[in-house]
Protein backbone atom coordinates (compact mmCIF):
# COMPACT_ATOMS: atom_id res chain seq x y z
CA UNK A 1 -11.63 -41.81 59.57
CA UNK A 2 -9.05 -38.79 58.91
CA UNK A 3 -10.21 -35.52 57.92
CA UNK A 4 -8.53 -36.68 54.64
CA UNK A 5 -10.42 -39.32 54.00
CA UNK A 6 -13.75 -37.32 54.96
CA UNK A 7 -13.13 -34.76 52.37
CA UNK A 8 -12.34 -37.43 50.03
CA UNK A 9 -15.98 -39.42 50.77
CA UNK A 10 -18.17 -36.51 51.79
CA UNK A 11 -16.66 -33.84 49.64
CA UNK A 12 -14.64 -34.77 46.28
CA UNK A 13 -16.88 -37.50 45.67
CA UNK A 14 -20.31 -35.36 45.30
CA UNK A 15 -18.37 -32.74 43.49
CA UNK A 16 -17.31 -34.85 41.02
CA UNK A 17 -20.37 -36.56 40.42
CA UNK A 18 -22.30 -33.04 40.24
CA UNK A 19 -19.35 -32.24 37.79
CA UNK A 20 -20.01 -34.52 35.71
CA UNK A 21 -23.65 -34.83 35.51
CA UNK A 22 -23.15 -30.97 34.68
CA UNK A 23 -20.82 -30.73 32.98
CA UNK A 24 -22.29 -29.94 29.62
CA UNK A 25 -23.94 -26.59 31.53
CA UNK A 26 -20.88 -24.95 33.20
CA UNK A 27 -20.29 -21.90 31.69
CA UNK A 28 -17.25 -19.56 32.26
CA UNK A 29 -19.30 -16.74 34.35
CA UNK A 30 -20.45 -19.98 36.48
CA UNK A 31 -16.50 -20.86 36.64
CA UNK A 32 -15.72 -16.76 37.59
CA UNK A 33 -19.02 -17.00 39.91
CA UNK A 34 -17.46 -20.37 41.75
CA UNK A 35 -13.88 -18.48 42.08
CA UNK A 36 -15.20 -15.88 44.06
CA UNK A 37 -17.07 -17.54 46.09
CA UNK A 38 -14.25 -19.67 47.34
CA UNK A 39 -11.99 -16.78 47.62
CA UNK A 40 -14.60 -15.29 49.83
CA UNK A 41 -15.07 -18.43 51.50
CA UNK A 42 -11.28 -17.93 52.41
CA UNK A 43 -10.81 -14.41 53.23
CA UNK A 44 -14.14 -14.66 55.46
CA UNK A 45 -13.57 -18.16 57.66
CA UNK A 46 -9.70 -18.04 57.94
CA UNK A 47 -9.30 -15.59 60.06
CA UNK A 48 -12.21 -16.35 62.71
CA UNK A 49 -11.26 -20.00 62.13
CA UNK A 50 -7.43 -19.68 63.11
CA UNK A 51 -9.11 -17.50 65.96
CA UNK A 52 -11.30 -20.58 67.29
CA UNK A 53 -7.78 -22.57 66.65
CA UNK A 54 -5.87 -20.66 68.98
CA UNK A 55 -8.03 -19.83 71.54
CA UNK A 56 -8.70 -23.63 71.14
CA UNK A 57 -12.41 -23.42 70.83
CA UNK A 58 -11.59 -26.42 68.96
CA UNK A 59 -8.59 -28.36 68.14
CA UNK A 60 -7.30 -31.09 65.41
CA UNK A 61 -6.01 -34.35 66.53
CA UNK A 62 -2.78 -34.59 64.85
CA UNK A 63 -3.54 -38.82 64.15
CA UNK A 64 -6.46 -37.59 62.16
CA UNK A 65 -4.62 -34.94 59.93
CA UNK A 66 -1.58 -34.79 57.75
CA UNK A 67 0.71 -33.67 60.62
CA UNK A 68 2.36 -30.26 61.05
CA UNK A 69 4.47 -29.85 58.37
CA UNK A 70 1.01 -29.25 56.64
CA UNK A 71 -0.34 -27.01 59.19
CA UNK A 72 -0.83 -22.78 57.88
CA UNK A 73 -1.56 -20.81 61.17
CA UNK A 74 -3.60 -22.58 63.65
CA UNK A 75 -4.88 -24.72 60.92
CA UNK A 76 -4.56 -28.34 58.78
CA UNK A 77 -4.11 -28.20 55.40
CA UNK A 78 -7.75 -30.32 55.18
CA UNK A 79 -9.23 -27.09 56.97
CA UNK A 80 -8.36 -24.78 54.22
CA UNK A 81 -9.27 -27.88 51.74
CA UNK A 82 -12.89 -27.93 53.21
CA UNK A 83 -13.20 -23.76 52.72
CA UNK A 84 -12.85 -24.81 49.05
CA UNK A 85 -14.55 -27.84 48.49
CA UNK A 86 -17.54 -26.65 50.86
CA UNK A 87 -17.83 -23.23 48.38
CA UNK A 88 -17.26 -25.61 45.17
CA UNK A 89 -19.93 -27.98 46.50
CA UNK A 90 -22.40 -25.30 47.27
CA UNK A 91 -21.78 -23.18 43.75
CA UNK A 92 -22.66 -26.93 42.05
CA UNK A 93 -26.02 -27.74 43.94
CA UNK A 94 -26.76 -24.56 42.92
CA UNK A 95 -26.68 -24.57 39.77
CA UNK A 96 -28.03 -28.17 39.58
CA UNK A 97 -31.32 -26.48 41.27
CA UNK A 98 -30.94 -23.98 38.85
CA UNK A 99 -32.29 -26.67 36.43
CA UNK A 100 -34.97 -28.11 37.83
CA UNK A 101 -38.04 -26.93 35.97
CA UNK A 102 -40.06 -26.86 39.01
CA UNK A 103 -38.17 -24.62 41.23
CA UNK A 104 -37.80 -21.99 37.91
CA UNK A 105 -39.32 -18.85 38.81
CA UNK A 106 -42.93 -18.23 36.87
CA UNK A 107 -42.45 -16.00 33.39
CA UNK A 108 -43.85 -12.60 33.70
CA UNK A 109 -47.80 -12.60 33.20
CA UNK A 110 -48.66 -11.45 29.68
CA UNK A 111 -49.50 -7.78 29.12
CA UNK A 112 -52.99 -6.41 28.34
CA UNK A 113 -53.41 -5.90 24.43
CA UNK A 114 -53.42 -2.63 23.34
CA UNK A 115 -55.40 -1.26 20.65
CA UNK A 116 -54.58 1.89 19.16
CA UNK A 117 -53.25 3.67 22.44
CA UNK A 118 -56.12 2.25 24.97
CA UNK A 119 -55.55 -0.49 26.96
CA UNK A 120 -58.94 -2.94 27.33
CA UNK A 121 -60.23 -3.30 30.86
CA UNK A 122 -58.62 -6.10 32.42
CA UNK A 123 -62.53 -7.48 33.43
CA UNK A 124 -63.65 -8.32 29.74
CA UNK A 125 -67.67 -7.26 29.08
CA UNK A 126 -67.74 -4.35 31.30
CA UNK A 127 -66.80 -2.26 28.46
CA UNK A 128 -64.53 0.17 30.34
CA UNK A 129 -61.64 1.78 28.15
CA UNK A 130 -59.01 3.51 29.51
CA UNK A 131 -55.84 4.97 28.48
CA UNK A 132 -52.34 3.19 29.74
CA UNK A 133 -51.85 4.54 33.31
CA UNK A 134 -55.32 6.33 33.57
CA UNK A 135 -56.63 5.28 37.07
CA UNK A 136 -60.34 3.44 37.10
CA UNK A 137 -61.81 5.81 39.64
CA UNK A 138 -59.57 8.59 40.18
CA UNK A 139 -59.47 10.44 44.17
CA UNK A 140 -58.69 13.40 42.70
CA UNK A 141 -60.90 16.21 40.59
CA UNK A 142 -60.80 16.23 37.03
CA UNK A 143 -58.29 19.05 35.22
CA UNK A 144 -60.13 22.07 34.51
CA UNK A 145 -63.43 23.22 35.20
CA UNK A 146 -62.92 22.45 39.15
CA UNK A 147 -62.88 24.84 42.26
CA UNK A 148 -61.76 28.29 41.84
CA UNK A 149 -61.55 28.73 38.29
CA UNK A 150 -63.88 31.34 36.72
């Protein structure tokens, strides 16, 4: 299999399948989001990756890619394809998660009610009332009337 042909199977294929199962729920800032994560996919792994290339941490067969006329740097043309594709693929799952009721975070917890300024206790029947942001039992002395005043 050519690195061609594995971007076609295990790359274009699920993107355009999550494309258009999704399609109805792309929305431009998605479209901006997905841009800059490929261009950061790009500016990030290029440079370390031509590294690796050169210093032939790893090497491309040329039998299994489109030859050297294709070749930017150190690089195939399918590298810089799978940059793309990897960051396109990765901006879709996410927003297919993004639907799934399940993994939706929880909405806030209602607020106590409020009746006319004082806030009921949050254990019902103890009949405590407080005013918002009055502590239960404070550490401190009360205001007035404490130590030293006279």
């Amino acid at each position: 299999m050519t690195y061609a042909q594995f971007l076609l199977v295990f790359l274009l294929l699920p993107i355009l399948l999550l494309a258009v199962l999704l399609r109805r729920h792309v929305r431009r800032s998605h479209l901006a989001a997905c841009g800059l994560v490929c261009l950061l996919a790009f500016v990030y792994t290029t440079p370390w990756d031509n590294y690796a290339a050169y210093k032939r941490l790893w090497t491309f067969d040329p039998a299994f890619v489109l030859g050297p006329p294709f070749w930017f740097g150190y690089l195939p043309l399918e590298e810089y394809l799978f940059y793309f594709g990897e960051a396109i693929f990765v901006c879709l799952v996410t927003l297919a998660l993004s639907r799934v009721r399940a993994l939706r975070p929880l909405p806030p917890a209602p607020s106590p009610r409020r009746e006319g300024g004082v806030t009921e206790s949050p254990r019902p029947g103890t009949g405590e009332r407080r005013r918002p942001g009055q502590l239960r039992h404070s550490p401190f002395p009360p205001r007035g009337g404490g130590r030293g005043e006279g």
